[in-house]
PDB file of N, CA and C in Angstrom:
ATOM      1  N   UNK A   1      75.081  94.091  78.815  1.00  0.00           N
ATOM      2  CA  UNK A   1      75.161  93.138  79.896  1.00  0.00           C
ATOM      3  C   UNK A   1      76.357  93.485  80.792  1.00  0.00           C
ATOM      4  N   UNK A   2      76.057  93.914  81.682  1.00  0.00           N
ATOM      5  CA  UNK A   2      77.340  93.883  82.863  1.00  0.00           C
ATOM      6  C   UNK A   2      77.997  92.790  83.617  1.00  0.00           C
ATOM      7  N   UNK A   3      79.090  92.279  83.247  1.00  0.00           N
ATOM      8  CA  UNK A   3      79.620  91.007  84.163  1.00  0.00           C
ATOM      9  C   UNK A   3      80.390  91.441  85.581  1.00  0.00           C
ATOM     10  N   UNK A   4      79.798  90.523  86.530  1.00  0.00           N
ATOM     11  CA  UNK A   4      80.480  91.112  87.591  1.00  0.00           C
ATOM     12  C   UNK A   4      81.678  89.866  87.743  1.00  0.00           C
ATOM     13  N   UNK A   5      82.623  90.886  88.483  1.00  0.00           N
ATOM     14  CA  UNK A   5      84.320  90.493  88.947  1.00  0.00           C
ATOM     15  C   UNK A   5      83.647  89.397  89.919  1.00  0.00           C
ATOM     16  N   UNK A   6      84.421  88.143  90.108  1.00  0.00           N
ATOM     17  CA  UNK A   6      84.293  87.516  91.329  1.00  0.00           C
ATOM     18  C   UNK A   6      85.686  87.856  92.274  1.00  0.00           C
ATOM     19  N   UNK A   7      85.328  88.709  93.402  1.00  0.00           N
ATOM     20  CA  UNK A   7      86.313  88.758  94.800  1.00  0.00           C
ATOM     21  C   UNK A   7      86.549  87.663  95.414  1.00  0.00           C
ATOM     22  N   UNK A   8      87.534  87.408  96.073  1.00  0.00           N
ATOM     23  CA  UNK A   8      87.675  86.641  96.807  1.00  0.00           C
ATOM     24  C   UNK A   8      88.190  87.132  98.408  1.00  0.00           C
ATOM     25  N   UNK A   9      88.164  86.638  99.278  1.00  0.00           N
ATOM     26  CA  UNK A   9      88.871  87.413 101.108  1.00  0.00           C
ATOM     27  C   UNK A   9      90.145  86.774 100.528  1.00  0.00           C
ATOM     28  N   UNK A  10      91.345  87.570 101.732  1.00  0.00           N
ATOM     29  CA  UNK A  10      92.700  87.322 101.465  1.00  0.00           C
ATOM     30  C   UNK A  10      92.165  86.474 103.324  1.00  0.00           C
ATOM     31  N   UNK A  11      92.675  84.920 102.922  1.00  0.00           N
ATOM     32  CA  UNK A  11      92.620  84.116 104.546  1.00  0.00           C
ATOM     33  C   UNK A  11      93.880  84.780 105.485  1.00  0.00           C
ATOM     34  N   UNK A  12      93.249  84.753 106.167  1.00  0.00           N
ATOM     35  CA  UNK A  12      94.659  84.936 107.464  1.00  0.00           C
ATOM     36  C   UNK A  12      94.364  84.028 108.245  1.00  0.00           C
ATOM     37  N   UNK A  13      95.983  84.159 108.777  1.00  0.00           N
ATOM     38  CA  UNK A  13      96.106  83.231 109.924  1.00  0.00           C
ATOM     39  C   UNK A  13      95.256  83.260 111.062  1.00  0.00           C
ATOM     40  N   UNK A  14      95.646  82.482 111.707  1.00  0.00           N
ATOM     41  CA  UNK A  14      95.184  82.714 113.956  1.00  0.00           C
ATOM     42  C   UNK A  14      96.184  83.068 114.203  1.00  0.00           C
ATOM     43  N   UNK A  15      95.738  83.973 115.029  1.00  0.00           N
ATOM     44  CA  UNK A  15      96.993  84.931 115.515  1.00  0.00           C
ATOM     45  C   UNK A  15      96.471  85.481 117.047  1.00  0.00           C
ATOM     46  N   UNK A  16      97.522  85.720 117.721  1.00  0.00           N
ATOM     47  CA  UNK A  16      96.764  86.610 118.422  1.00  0.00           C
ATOM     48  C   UNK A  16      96.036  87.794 118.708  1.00  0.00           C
ATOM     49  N   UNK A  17      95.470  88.346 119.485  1.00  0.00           N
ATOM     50  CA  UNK A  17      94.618  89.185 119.623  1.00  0.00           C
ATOM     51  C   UNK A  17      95.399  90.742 119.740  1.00  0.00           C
ATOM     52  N   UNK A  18      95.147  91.838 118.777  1.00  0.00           N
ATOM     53  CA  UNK A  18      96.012  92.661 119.358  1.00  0.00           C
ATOM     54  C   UNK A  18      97.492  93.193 118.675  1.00  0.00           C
ATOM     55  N   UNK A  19      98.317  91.754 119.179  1.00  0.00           N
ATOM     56  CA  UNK A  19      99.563  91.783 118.458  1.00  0.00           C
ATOM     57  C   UNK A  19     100.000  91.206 117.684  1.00  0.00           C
ATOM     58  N   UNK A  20      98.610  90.477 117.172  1.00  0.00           N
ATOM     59  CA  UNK A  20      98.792  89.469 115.725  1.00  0.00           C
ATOM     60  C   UNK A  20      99.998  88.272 115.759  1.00  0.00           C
ATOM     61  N   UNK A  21     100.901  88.372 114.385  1.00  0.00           N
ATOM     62  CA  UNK A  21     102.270  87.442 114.933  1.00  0.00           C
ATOM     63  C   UNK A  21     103.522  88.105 115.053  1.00  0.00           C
ATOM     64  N   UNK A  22     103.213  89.675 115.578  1.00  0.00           N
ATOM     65  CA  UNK A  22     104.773  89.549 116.468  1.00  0.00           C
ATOM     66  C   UNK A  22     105.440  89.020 116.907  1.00  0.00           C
ATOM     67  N   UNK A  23     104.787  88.218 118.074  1.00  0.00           N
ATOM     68  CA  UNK A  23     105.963  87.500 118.926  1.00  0.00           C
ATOM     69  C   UNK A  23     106.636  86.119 117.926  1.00  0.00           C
ATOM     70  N   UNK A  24     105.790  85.620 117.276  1.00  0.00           N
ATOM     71  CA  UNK A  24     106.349  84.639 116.516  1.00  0.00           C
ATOM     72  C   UNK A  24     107.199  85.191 115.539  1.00  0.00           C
ATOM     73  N   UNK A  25     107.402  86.450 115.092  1.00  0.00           N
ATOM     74  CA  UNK A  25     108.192  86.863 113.923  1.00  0.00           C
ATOM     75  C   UNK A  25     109.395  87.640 114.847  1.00  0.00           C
ATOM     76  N   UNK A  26     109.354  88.264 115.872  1.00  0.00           N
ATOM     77  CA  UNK A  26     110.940  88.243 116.496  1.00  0.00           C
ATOM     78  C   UNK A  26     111.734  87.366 117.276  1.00  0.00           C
ATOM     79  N   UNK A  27     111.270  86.370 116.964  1.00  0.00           N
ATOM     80  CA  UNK A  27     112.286  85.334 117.386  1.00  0.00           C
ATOM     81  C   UNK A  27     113.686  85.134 116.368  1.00  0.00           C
ATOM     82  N   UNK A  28     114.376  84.039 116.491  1.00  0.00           N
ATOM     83  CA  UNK A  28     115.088  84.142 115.278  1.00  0.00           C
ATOM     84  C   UNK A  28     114.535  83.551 114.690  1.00  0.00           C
ATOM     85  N   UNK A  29     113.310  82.447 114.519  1.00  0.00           N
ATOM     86  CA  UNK A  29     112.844  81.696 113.115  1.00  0.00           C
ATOM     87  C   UNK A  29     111.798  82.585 112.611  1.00  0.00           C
ATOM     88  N   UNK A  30     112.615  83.228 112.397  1.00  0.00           N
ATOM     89  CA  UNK A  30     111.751  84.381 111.621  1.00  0.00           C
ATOM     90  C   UNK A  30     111.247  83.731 109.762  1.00  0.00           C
ATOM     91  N   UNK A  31     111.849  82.709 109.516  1.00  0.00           N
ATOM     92  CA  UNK A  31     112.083  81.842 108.361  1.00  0.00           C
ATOM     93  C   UNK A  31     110.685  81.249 108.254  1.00  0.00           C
ATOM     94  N   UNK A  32     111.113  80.266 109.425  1.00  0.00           N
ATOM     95  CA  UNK A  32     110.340  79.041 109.400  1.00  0.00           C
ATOM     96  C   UNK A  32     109.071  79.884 109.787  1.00  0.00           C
ATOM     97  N   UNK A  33     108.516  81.270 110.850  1.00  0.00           N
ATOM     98  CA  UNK A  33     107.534  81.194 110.439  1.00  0.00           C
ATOM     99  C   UNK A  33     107.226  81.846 109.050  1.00  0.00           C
ATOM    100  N   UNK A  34     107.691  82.259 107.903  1.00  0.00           N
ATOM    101  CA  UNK A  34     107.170  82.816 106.816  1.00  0.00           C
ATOM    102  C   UNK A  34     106.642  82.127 106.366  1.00  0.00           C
ATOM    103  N   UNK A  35     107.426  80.823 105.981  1.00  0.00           N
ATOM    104  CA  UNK A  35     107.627  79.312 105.484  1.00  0.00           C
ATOM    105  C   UNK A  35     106.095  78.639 105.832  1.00  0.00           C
ATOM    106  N   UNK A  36     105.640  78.712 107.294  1.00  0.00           N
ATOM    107  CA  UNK A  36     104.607  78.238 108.034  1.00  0.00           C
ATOM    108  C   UNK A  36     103.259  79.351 107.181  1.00  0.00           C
ATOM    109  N   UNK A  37     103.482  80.869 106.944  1.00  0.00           N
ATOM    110  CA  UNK A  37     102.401  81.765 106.499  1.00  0.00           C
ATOM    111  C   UNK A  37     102.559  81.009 104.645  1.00  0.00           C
ATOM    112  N   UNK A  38     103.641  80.764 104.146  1.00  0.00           N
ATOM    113  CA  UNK A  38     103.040  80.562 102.736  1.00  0.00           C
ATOM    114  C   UNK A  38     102.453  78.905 102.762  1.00  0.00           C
ATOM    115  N   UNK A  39     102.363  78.552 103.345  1.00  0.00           N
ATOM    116  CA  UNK A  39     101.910  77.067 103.223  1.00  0.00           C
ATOM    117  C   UNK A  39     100.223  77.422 103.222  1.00  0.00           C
ATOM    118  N   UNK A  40      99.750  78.480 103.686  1.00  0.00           N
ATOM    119  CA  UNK A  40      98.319  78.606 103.434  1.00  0.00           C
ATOM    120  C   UNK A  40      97.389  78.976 101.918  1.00  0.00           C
ATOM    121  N   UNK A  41      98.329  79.269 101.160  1.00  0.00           N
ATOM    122  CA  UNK A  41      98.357  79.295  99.655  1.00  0.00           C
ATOM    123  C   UNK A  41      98.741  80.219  99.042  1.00  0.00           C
ATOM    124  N   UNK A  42      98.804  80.636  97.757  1.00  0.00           N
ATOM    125  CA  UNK A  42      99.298  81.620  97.567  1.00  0.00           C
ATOM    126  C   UNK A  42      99.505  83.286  98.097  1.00  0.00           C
ATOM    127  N   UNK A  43      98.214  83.481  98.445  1.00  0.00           N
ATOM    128  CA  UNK A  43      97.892  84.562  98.990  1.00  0.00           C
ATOM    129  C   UNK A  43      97.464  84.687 100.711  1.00  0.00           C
ATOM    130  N   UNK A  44      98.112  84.839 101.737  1.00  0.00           N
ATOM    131  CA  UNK A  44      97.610  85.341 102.697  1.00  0.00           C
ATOM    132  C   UNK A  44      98.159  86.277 103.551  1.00  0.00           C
ATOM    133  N   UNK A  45      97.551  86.373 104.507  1.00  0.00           N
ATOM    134  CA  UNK A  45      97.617  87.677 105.475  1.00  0.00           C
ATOM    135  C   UNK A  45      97.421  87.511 106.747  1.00  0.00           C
ATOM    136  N   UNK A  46      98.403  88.310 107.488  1.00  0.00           N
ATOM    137  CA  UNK A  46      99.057  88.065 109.091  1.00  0.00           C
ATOM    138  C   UNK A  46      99.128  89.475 109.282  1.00  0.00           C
ATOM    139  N   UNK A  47      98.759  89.666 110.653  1.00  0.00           N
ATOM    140  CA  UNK A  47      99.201  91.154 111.492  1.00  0.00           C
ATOM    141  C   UNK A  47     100.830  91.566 112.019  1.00  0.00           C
ATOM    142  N   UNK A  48     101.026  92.201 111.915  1.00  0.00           N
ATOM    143  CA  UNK A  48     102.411  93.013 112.551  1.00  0.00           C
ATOM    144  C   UNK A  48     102.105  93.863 113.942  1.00  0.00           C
ATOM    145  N   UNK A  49     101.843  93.242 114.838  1.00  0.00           N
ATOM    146  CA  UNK A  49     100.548  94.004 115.556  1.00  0.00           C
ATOM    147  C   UNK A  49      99.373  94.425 115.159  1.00  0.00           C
ATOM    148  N   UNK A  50      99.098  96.047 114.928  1.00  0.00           N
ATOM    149  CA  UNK A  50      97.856  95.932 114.337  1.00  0.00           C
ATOM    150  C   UNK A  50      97.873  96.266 112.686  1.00  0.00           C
ATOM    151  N   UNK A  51      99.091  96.288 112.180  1.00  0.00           N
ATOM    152  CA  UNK A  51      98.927  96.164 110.695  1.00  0.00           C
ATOM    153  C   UNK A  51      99.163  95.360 109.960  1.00  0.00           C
ATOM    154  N   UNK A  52      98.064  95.041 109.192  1.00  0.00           N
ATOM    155  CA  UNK A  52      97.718  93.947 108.086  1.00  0.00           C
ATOM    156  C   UNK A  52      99.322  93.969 107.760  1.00  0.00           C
ATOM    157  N   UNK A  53      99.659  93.030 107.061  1.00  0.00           N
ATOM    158  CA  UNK A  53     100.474  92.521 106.149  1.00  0.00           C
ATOM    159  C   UNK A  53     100.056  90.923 104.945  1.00  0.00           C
ATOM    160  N   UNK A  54     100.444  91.575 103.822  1.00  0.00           N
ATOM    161  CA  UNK A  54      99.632  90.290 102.622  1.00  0.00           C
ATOM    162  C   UNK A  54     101.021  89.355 102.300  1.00  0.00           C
ATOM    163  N   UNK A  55     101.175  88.238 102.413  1.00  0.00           N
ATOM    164  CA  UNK A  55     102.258  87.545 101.584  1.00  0.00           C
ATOM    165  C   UNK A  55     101.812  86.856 100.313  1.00  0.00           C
ATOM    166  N   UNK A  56     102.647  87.420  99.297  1.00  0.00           N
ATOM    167  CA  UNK A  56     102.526  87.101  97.925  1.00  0.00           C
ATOM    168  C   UNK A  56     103.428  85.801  97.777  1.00  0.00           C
ATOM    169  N   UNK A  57     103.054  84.540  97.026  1.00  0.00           N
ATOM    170  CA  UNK A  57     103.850  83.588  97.229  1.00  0.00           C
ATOM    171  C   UNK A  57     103.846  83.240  95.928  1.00  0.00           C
ATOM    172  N   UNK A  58     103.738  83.674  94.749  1.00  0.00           N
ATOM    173  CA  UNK A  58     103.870  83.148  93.430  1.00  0.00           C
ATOM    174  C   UNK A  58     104.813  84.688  93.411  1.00  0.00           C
ATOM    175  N   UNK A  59     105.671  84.425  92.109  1.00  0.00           N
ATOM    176  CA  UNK A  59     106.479  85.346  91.125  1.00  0.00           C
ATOM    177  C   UNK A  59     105.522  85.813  90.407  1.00  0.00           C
ATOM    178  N   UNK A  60     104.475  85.710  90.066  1.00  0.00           N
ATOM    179  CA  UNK A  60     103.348  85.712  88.979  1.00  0.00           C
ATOM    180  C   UNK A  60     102.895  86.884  89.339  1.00  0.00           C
ATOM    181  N   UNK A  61     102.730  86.869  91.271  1.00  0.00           N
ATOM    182  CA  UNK A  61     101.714  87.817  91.443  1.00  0.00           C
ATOM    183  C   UNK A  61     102.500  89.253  91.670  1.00  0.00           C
ATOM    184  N   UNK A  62     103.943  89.147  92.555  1.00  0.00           N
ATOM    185  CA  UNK A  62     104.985  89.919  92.569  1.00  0.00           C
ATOM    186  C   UNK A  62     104.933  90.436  91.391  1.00  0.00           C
ATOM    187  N   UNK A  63     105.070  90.722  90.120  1.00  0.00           N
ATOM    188  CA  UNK A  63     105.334  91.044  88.806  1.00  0.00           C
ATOM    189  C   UNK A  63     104.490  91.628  88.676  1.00  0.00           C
ATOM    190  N   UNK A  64     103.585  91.798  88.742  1.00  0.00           N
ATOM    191  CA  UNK A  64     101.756  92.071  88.251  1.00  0.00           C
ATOM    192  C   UNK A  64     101.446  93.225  89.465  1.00  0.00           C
ATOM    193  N   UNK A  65     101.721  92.914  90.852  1.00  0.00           N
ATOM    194  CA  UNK A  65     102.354  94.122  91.780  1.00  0.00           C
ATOM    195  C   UNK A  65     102.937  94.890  91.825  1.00  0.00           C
ATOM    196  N   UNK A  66     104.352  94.679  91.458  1.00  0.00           N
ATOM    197  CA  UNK A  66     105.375  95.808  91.702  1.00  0.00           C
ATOM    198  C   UNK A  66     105.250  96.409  90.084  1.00  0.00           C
ATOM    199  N   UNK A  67     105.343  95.927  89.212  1.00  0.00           N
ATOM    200  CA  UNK A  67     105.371  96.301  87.766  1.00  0.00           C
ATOM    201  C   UNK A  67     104.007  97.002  87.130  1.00  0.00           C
ATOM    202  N   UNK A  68     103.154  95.941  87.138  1.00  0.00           N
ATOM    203  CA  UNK A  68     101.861  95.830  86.070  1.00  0.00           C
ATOM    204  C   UNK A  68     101.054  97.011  86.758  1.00  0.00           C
ATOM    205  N   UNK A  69     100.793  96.763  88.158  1.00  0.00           N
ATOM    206  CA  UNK A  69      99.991  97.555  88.830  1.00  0.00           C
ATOM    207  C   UNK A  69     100.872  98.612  89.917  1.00  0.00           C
ATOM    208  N   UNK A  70     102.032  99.271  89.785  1.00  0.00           N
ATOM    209  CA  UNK A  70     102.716 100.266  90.802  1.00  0.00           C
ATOM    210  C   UNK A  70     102.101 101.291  91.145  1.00  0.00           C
ATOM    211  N   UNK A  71     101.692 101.944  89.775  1.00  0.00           N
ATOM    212  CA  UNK A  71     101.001 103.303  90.324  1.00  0.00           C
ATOM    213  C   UNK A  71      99.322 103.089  90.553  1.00  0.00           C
ATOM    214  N   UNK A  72      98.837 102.108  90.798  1.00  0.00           N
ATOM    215  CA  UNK A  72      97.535 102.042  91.314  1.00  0.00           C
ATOM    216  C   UNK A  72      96.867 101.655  92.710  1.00  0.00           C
ATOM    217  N   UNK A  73      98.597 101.303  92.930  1.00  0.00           N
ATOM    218  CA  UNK A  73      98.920 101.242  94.446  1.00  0.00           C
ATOM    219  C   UNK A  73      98.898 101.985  95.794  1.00  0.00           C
ATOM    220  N   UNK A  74      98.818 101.977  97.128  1.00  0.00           N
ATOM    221  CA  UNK A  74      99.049 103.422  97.715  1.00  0.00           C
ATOM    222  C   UNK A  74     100.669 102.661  98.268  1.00  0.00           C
ATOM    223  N   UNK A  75     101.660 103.165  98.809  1.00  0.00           N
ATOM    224  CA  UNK A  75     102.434 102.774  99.524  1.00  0.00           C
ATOM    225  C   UNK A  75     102.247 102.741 100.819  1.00  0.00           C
ATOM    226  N   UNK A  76     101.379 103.581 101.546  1.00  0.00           N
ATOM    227  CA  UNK A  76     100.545 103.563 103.126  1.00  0.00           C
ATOM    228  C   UNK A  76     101.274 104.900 103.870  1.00  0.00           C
ATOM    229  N   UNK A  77     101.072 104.776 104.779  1.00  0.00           N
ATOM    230  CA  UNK A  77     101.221 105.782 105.827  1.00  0.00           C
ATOM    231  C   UNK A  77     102.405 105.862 106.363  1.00  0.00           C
ATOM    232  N   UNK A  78     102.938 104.622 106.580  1.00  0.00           N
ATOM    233  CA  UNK A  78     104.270 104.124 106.902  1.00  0.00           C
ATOM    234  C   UNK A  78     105.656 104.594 106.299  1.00  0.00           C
ATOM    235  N   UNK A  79     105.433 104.438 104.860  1.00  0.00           N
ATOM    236  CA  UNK A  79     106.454 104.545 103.555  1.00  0.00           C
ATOM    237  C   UNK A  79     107.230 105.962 103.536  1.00  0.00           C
ATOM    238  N   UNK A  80     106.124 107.302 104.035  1.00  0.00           N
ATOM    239  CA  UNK A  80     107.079 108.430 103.904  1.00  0.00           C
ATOM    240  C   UNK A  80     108.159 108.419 105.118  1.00  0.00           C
ATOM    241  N   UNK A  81     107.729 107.668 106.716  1.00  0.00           N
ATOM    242  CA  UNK A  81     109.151 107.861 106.944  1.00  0.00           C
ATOM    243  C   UNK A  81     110.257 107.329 106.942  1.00  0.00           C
ATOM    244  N   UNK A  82     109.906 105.943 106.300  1.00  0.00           N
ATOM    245  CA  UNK A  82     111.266 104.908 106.112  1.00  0.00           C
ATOM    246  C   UNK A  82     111.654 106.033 104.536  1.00  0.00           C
ATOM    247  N   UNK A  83     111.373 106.298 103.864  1.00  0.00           N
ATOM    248  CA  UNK A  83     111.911 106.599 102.787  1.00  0.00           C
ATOM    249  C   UNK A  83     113.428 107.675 102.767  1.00  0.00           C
ATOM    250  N   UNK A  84     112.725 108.410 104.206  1.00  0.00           N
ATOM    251  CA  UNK A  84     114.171 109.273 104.451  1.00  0.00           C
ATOM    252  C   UNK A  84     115.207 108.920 105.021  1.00  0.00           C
ATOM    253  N   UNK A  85     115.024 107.671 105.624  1.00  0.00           N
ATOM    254  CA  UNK A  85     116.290 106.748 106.126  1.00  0.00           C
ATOM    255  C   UNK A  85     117.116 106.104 104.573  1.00  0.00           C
ATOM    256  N   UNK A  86     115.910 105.407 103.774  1.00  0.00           N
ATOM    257  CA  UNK A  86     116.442 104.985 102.498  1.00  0.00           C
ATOM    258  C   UNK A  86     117.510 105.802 101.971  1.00  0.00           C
ATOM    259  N   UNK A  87     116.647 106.828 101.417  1.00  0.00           N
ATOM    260  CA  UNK A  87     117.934 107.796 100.518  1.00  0.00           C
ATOM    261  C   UNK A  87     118.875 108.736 101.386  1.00  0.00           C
ATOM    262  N   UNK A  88     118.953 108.568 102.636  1.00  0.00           N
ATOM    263  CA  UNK A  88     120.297 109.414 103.253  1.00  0.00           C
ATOM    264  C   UNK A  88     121.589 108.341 103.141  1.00  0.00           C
TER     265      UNK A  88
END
């Protein structure tokens, strides 16, 4: 018997078109809106312009991310060039 996984979508916000919530995230309440993205539940997702971004809002799931599951991860496209700023 094969059981299937139930998926679920990660909700995102309304955002705008394009540039997602940039403009709301360089302001200085850069806080209050995070504050405003975890109130949608544990799990959701907002643009940086045009890249996704997921906010994890339990410790539960952080742990199980960075730890449980690291290497099954990709880090993205992004990661190799911040990395050479990191370690200089």
């Amino acid at each position: 018997m094969v059981t299937q996984v139930e998926t679920k979508t990660i909700p995102y916000i309304h955002e705008w078109p394009l540039i997602g919530s940039l403009p709301a995230f360089m302001t200085r309440e850069r806080l209050e809106f995070l504050l405003r993205v975890a109130q949608h539940g544990d799990v959701c997702g907002f643009h940086m312009g045009p890249i996704p971004m997921i906010l994890f809002n339990k410790a539960e799931h952080v742990q199980s991310i960075l730890v449980e599951h690291a290497y099954d991860l990709s880090k993205g496209l992004y990661s190799c060039g911040i990395s050479s700023y990191i370690t200089a």
